[in-house]
Protein backbone atom coordinates (compact mmCIF):
# COMPACT_ATOMS: atom_id res chain seq x y z
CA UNK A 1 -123.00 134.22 58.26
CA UNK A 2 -124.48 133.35 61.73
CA UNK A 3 -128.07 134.78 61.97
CA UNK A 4 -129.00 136.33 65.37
CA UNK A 5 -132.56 134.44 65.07
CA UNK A 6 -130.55 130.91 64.75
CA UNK A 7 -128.75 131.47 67.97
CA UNK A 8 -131.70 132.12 69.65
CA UNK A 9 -133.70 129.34 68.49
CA UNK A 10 -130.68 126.57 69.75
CA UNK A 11 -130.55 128.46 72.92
CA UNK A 12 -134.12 127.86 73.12
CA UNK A 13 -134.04 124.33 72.48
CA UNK A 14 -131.23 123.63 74.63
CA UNK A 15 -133.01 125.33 77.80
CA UNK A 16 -135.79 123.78 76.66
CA UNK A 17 -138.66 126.55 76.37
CA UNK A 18 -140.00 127.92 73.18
CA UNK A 19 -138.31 130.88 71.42
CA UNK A 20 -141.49 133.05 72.28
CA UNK A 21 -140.52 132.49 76.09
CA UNK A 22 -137.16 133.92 75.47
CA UNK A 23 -138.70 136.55 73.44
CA UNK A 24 -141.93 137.15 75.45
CA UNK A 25 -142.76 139.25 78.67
CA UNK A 26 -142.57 136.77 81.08
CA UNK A 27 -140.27 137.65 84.15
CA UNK A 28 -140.07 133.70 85.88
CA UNK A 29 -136.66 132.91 87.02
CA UNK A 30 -135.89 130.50 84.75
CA UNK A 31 -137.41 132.42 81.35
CA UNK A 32 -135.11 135.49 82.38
CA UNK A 33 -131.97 133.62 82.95
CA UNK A 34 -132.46 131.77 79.70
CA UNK A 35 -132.71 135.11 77.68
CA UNK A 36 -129.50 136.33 79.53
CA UNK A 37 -127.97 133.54 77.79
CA UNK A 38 -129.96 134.18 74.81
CA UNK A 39 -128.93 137.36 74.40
CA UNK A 40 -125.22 136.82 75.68
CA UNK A 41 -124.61 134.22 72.91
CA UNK A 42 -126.28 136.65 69.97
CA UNK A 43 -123.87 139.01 71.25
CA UNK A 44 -120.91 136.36 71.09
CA UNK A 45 -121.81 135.25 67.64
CA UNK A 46 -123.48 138.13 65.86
CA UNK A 47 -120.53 141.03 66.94
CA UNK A 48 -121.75 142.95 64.26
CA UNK A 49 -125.57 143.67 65.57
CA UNK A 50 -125.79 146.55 68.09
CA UNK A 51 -127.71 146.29 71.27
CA UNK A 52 -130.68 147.87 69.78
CA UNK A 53 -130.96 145.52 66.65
CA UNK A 54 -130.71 142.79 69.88
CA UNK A 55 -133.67 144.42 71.59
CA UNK A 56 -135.88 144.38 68.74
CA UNK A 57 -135.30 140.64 68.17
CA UNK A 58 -135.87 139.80 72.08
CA UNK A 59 -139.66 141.14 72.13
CA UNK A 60 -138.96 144.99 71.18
CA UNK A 61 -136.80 145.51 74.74
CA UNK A 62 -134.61 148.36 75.27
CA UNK A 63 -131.04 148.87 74.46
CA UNK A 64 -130.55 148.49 78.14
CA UNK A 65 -132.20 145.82 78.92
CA UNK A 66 -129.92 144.09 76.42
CA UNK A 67 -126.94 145.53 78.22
CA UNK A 68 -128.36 144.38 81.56
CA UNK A 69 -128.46 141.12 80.05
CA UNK A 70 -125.42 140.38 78.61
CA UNK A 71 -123.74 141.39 82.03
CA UNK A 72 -126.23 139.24 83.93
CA UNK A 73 -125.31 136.50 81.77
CA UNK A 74 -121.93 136.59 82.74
CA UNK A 75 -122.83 136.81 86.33
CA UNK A 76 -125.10 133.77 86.23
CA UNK A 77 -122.83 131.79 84.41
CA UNK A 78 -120.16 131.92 87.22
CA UNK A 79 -123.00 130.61 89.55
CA UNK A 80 -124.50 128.06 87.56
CA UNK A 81 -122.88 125.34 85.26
CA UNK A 82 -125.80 124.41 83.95
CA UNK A 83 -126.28 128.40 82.01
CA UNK A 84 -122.60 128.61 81.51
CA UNK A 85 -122.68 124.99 79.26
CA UNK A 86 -125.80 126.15 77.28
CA UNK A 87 -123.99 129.24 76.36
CA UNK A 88 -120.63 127.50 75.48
CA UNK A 89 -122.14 124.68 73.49
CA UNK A 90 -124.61 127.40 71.53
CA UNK A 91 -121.11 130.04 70.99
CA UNK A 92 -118.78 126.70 69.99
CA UNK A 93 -121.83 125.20 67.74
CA UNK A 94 -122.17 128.64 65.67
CA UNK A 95 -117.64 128.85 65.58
CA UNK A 96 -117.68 125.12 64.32
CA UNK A 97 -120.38 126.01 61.28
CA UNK A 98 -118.66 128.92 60.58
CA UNK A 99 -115.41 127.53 60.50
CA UNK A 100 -116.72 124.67 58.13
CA UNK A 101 -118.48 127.28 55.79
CA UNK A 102 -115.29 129.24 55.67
CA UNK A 103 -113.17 126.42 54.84
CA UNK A 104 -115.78 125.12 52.17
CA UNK A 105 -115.77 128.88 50.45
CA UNK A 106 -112.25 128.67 50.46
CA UNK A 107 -112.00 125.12 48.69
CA UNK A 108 -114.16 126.82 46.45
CA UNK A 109 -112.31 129.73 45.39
CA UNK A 110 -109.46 127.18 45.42
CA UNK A 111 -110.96 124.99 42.70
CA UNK A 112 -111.75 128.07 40.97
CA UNK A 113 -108.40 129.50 40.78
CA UNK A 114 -106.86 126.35 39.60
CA UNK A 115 -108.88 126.14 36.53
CA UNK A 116 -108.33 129.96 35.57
CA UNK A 117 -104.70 129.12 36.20
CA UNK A 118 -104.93 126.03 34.06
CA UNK A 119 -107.12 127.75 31.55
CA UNK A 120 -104.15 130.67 31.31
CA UNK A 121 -101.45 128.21 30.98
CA UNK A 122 -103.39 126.75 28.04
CA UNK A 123 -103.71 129.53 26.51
CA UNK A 124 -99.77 130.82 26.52
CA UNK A 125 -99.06 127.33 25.09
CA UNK A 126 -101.35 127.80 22.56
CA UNK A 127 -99.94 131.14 22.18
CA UNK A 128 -96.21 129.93 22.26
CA UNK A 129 -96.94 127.02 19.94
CA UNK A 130 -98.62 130.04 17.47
CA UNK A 131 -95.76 132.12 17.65
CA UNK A 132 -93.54 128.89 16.70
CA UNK A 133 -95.56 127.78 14.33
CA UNK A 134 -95.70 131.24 12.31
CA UNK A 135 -91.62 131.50 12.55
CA UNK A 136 -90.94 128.25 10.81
């Protein structure tokens, strides 16, 4: 699972400001277009939290400030590269990891299913070698 938090902590690092800048009141260029990203990748990676839950991560803002945000974000992107490639590499860092954890859960179960498989098959040959055993 991709925590909201986690995304906003690499987009901090990436932009390179603190996560309490992104979080904080501060209205400086630069701080505000960072938490459009911020906020634009939480939304990309963490579908499931609604703009409220968003707020109260970002410094306790306002549903619509979130909403402003994320539509900012999209608008900033278009005019500067430098925005748009923080907020691809954060969205295709969080797919990759939870592509990877997906594919080791599933290797998992895998393994898992084998030996109950195995474990079964055992069993009916013990079974069948019972059954034979007892009609001789």
């Amino acid at each position: 699972m991709i925590y909201a938090r986690d995304v906003l902590a690499y987009v901090a690092n990436a932009a390179g400001v603190k996560v309490t800048d992104l979080t904080g009141p501060c209205r400086r260029r630069p701080f505000t277009y960072y938490r459009f990203i911020a906020v634009w990748a939480i939304r990309q990676c963490c579908q499931h939290m609604s703009y409220p839950a968003i707020g109260r991560l970002m410094g306790g803002r306002d549903h619509t400030s979130i909403l402003h945000a994320d539509r900012r974000a999209e608008e900033e992107m278009a005019k500067q590269p430098d925005l748009q490639k923080i907020a691809m590499d954060a969205v295709g860092h969080f797919s990759t990891n939870e592509i990877e954890s997906l594919d080791h859960s599933i290797a998992l179960v895998s393994a898992e299913l084998d030996a109950l498989m195995a474990a079964r098959e055992a069993k009916l040959n013990a079974d069948t070698g019972a059954l034979f055993a007892r009609a001789a």
